[in-house]
PDB file of N, CA and C in Angstrom:
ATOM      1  N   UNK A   1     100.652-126.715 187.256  1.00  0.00           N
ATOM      2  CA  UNK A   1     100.161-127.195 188.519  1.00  0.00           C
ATOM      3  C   UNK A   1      99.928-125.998 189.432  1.00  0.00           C
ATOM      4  N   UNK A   2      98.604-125.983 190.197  1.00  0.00           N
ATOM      5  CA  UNK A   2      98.556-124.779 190.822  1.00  0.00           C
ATOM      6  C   UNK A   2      98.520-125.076 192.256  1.00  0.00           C
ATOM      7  N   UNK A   3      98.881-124.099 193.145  1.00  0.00           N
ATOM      8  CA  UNK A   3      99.640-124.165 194.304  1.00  0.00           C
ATOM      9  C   UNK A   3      98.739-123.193 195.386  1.00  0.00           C
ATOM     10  N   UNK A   4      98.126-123.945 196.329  1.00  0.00           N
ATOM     11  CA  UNK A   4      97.282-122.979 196.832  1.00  0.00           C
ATOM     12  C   UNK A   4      97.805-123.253 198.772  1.00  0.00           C
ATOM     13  N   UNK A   5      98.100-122.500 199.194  1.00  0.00           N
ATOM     14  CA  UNK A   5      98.556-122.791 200.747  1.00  0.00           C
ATOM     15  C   UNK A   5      97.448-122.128 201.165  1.00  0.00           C
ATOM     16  N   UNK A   6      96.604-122.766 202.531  1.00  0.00           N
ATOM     17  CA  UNK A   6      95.705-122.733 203.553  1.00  0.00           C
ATOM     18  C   UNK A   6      96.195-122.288 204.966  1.00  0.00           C
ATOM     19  N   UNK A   7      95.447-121.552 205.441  1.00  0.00           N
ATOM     20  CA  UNK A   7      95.515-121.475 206.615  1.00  0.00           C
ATOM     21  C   UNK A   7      95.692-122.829 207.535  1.00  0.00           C
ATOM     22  N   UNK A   8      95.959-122.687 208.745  1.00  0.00           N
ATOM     23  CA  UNK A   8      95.633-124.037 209.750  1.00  0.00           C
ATOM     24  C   UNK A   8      95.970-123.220 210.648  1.00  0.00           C
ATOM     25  N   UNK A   9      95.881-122.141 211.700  1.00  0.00           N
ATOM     26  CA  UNK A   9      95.851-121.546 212.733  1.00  0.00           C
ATOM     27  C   UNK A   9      95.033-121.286 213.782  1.00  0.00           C
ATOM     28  N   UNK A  10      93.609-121.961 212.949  1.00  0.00           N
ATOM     29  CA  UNK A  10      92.576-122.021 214.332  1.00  0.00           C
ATOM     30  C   UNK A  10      92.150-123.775 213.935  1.00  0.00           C
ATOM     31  N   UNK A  11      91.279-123.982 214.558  1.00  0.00           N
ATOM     32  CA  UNK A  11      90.606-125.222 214.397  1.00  0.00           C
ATOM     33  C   UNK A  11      89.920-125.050 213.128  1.00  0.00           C
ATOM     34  N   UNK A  12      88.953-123.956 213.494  1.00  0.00           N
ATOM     35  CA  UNK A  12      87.964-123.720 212.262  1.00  0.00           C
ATOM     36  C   UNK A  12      88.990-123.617 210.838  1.00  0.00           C
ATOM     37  N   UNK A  13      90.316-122.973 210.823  1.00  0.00           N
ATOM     38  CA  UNK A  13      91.111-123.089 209.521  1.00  0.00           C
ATOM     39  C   UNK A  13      91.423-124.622 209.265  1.00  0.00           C
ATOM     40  N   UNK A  14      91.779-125.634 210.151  1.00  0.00           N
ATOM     41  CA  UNK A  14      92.276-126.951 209.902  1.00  0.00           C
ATOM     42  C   UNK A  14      90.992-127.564 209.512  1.00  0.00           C
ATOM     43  N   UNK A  15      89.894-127.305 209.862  1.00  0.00           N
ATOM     44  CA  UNK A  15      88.933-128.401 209.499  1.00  0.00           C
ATOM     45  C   UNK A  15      88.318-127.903 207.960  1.00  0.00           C
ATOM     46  N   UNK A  16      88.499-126.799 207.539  1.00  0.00           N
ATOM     47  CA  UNK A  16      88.267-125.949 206.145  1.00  0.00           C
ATOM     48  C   UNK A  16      89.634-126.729 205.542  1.00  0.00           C
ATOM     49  N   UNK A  17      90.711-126.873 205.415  1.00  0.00           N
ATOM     50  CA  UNK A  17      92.015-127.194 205.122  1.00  0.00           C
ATOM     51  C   UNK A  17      91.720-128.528 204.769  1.00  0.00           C
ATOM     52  N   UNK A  18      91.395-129.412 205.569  1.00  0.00           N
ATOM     53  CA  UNK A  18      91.483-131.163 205.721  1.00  0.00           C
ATOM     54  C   UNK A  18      90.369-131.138 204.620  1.00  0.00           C
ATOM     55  N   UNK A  19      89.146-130.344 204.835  1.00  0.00           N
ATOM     56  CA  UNK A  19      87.859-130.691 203.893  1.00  0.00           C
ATOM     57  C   UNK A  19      88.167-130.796 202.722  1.00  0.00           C
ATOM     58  N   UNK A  20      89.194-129.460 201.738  1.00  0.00           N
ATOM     59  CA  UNK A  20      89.642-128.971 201.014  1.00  0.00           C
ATOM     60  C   UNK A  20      90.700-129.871 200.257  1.00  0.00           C
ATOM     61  N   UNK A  21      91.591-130.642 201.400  1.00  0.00           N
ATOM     62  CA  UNK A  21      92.556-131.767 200.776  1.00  0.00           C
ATOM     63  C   UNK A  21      91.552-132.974 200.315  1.00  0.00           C
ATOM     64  N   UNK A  22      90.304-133.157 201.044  1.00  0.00           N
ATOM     65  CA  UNK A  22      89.896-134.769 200.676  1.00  0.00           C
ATOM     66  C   UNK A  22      89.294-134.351 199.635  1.00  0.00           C
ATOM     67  N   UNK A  23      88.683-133.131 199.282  1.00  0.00           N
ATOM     68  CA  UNK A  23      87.633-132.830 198.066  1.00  0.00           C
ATOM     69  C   UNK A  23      88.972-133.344 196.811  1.00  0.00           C
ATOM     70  N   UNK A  24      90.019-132.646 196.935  1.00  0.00           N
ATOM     71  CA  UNK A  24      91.179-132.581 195.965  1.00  0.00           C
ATOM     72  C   UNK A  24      91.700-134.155 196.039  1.00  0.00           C
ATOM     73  N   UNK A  25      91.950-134.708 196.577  1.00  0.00           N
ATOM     74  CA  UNK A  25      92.449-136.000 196.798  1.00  0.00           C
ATOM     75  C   UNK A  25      90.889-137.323 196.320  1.00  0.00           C
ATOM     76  N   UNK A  26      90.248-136.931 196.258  1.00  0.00           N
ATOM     77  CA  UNK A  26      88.979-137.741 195.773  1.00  0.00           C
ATOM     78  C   UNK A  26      88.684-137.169 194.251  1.00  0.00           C
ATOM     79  N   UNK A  27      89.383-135.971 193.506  1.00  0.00           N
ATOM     80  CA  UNK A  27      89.082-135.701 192.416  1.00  0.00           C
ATOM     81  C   UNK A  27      90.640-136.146 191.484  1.00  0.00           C
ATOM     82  N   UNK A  28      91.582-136.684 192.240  1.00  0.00           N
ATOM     83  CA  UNK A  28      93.013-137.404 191.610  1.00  0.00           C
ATOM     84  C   UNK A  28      93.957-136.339 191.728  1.00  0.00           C
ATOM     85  N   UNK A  29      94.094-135.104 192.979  1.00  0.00           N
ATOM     86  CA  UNK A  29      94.926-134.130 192.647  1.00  0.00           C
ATOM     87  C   UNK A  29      96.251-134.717 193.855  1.00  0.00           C
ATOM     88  N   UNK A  30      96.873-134.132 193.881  1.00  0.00           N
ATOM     89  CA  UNK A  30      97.575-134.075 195.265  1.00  0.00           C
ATOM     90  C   UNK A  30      97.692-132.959 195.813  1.00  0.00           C
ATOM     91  N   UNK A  31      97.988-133.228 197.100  1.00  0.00           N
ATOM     92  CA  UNK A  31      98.168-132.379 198.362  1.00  0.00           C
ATOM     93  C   UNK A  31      99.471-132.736 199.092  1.00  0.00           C
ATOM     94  N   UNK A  32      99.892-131.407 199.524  1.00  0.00           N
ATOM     95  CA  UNK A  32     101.292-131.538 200.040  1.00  0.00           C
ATOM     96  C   UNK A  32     100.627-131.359 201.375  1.00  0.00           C
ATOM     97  N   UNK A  33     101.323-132.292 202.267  1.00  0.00           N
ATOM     98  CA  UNK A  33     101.197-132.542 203.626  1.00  0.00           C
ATOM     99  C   UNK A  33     102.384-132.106 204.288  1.00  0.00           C
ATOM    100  N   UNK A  34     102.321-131.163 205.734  1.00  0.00           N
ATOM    101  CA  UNK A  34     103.560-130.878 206.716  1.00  0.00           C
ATOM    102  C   UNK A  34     104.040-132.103 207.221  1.00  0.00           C
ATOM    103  N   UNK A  35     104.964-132.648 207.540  1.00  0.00           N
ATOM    104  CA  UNK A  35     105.484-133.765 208.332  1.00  0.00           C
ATOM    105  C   UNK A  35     106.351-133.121 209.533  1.00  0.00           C
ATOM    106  N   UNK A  36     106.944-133.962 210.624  1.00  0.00           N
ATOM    107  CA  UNK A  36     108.142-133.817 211.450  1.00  0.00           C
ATOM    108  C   UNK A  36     109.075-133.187 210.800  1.00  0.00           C
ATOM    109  N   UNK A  37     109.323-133.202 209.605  1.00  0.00           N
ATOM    110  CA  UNK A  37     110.530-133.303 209.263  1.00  0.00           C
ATOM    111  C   UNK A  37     110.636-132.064 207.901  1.00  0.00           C
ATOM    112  N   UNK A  38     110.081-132.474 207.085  1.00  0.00           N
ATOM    113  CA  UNK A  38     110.029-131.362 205.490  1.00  0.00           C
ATOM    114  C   UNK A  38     108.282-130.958 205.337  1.00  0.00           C
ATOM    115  N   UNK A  39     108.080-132.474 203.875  1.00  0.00           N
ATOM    116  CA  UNK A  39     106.453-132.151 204.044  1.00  0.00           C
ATOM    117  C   UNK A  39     106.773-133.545 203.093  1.00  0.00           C
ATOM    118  N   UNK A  40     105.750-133.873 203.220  1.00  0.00           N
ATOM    119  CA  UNK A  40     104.863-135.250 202.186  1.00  0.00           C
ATOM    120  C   UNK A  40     104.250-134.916 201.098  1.00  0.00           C
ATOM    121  N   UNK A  41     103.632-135.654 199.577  1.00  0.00           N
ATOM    122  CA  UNK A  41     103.068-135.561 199.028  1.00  0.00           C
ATOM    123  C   UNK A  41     101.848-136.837 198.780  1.00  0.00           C
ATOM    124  N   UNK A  42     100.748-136.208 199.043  1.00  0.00           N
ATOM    125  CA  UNK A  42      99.621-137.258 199.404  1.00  0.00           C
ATOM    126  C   UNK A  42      98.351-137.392 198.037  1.00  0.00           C
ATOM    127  N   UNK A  43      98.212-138.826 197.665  1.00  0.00           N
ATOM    128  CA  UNK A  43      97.832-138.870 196.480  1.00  0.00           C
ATOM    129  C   UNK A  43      96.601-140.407 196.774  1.00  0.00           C
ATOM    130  N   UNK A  44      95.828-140.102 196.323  1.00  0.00           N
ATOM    131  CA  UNK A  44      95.016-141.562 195.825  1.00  0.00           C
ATOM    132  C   UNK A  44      95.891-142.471 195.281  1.00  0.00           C
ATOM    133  N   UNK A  45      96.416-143.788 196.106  1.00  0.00           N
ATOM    134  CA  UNK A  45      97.360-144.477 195.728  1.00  0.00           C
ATOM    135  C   UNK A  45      96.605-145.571 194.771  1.00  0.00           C
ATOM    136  N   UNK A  46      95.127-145.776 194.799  1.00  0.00           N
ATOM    137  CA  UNK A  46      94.995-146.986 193.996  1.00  0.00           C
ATOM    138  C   UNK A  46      94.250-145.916 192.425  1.00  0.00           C
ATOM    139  N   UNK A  47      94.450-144.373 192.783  1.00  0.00           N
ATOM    140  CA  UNK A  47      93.909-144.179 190.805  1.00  0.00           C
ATOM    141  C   UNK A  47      95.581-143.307 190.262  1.00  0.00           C
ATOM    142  N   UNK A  48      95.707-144.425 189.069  1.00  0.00           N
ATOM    143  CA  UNK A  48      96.502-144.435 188.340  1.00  0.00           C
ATOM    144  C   UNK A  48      97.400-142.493 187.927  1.00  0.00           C
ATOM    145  N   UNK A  49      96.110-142.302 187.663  1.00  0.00           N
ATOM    146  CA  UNK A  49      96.336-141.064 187.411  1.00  0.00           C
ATOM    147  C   UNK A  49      97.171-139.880 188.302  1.00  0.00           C
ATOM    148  N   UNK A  50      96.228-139.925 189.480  1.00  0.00           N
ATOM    149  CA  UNK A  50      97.129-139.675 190.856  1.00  0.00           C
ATOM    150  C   UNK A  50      98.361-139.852 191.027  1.00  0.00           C
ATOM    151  N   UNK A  51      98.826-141.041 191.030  1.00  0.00           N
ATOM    152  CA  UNK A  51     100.138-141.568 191.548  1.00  0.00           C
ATOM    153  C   UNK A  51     101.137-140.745 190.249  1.00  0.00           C
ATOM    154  N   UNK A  52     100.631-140.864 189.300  1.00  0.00           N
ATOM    155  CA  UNK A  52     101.809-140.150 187.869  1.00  0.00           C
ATOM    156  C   UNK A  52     101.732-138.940 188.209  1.00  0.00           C
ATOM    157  N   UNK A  53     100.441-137.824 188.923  1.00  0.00           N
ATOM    158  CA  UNK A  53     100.963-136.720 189.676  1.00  0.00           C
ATOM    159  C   UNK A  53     101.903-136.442 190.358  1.00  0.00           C
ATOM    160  N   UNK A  54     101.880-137.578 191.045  1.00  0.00           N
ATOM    161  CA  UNK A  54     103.354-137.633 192.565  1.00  0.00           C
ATOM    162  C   UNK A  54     104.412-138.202 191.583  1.00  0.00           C
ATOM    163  N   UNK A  55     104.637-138.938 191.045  1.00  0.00           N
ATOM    164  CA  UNK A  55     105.972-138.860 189.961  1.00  0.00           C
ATOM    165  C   UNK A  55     106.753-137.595 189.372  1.00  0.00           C
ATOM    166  N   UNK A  56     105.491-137.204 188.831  1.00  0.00           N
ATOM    167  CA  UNK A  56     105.535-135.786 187.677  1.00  0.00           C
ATOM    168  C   UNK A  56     105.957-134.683 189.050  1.00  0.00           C
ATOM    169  N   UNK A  57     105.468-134.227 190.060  1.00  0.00           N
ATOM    170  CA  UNK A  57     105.577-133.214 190.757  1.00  0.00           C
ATOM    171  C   UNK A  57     107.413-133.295 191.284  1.00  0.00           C
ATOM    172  N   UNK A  58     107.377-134.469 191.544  1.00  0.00           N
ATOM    173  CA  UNK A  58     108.949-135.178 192.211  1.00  0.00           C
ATOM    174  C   UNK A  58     109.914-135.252 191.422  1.00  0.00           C
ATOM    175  N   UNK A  59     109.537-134.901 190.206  1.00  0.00           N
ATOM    176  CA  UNK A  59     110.342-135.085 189.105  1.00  0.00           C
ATOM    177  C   UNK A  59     111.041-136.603 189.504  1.00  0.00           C
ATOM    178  N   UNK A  60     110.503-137.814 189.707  1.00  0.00           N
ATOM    179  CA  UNK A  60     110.912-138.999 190.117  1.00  0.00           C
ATOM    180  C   UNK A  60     110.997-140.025 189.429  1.00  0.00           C
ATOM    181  N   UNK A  61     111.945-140.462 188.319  1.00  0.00           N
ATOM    182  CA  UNK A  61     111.700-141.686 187.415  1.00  0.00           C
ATOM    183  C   UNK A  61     110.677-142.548 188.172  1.00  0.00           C
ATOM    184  N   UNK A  62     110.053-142.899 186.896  1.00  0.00           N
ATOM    185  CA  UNK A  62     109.058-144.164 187.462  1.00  0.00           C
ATOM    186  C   UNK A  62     109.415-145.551 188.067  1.00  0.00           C
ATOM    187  N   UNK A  63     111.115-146.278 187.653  1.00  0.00           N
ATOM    188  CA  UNK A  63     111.577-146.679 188.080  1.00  0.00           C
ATOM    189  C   UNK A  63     111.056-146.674 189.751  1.00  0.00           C
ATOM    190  N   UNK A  64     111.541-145.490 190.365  1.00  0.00           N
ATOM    191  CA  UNK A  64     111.550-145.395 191.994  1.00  0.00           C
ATOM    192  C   UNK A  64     110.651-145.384 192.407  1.00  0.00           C
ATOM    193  N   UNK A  65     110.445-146.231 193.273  1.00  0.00           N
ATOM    194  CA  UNK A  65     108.880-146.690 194.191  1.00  0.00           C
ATOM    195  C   UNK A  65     108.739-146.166 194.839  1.00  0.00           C
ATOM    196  N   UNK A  66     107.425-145.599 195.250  1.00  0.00           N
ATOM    197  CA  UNK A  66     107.085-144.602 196.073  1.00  0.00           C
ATOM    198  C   UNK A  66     106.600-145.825 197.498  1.00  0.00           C
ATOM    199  N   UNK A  67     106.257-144.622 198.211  1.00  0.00           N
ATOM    200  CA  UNK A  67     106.300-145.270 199.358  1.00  0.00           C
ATOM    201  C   UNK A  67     104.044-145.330 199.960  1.00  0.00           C
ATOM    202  N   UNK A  68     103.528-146.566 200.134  1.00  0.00           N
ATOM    203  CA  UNK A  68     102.333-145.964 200.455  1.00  0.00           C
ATOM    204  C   UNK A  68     102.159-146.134 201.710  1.00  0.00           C
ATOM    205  N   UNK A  69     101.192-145.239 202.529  1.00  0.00           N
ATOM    206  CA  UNK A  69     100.688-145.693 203.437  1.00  0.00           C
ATOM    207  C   UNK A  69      99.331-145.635 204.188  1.00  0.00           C
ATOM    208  N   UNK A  70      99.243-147.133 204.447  1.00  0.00           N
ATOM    209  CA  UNK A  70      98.295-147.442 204.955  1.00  0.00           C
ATOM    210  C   UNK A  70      97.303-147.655 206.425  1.00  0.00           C
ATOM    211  N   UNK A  71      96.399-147.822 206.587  1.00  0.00           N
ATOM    212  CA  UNK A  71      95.785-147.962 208.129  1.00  0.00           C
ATOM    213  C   UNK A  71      95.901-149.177 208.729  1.00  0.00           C
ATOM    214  N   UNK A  72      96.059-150.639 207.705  1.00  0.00           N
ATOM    215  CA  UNK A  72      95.990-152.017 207.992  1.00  0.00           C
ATOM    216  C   UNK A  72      96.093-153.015 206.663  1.00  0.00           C
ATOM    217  N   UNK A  73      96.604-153.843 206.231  1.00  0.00           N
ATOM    218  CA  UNK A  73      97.103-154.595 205.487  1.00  0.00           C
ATOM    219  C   UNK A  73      95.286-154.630 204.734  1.00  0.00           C
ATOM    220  N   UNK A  74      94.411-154.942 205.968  1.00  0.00           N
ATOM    221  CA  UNK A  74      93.155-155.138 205.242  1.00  0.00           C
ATOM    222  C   UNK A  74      92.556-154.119 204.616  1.00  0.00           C
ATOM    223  N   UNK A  75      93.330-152.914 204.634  1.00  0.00           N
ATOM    224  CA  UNK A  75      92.671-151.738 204.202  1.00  0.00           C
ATOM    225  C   UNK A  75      91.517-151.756 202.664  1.00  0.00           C
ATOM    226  N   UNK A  76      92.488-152.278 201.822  1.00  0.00           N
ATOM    227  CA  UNK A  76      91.950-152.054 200.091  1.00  0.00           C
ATOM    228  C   UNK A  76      90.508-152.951 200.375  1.00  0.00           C
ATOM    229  N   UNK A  77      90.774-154.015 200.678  1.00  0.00           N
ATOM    230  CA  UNK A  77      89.293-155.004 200.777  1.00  0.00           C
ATOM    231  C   UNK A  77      88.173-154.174 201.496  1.00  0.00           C
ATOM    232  N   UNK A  78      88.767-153.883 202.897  1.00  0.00           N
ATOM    233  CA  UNK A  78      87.766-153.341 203.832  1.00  0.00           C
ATOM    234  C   UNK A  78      87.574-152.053 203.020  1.00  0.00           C
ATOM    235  N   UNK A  79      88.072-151.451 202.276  1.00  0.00           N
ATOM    236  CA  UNK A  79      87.212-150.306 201.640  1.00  0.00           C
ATOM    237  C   UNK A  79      86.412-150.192 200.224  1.00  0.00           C
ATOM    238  N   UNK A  80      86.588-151.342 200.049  1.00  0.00           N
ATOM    239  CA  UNK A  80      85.856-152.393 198.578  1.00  0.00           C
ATOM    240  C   UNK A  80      86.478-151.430 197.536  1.00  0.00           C
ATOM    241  N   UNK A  81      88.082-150.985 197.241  1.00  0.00           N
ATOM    242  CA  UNK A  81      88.934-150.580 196.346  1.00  0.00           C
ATOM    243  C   UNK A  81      89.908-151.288 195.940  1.00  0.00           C
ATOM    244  N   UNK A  82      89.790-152.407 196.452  1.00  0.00           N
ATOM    245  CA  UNK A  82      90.860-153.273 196.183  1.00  0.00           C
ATOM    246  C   UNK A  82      91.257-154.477 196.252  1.00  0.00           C
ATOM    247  N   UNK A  83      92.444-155.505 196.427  1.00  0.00           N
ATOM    248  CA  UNK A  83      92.972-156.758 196.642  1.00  0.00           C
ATOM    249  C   UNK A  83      93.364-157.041 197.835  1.00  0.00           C
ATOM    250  N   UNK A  84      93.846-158.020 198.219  1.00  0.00           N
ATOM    251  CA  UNK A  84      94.597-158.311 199.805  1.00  0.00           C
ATOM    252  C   UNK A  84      95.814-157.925 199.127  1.00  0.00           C
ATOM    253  N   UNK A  85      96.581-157.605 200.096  1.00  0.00           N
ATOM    254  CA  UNK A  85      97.818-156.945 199.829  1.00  0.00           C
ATOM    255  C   UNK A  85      99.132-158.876 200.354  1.00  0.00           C
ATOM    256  N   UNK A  86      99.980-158.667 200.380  1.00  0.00           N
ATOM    257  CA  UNK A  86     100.694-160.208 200.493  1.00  0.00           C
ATOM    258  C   UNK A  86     102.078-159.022 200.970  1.00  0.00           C
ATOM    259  N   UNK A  87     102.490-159.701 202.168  1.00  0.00           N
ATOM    260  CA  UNK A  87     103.784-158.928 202.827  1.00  0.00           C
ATOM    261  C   UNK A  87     105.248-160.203 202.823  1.00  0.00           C
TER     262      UNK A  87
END
């Protein structure tokens, strides 16, 4: 797995950075995201492939459910990727 850290110190570095995560995140890779707190790992939650990245990187039995998140329950429909979700 290869490991590439970006700048984000000007605008012009964050908007090269963000471009760079969606190109990677639309081809099934992940991207580690800064949080409040540590950092996140951010993955295409509805391709299969993806999500066994974020397992495999976490070293995380498959057992343990990851956590997703979303913009609105209607998200998957409204982006014609998916089902209604049921809470």
């Amino acid at each position: 797995m290869q490991t590439d850290l970006l700048r984000t110190s000007t605008a012009k570095d964050r908007a090269n950075a963000v471009a760079r995560a969606v190109t990677l995140l639309r081809k099934g890779e992940i991207v580690a995201l800064p949080t409040e707190t540590v950092y996140g790992l951010a993955a295409d939650a509805l391709n299969p492939m993806a999500v066994a990245r974020i397992f495999e990187a976490k070293e995380r039995p498959r057992f343990d459910p990851l956590i997703v998140h979303l913009p609105s329950r209607d998200w998957p429909i409204a982006s014609g990727r998916g089902r209604s979700l049921s809470f």
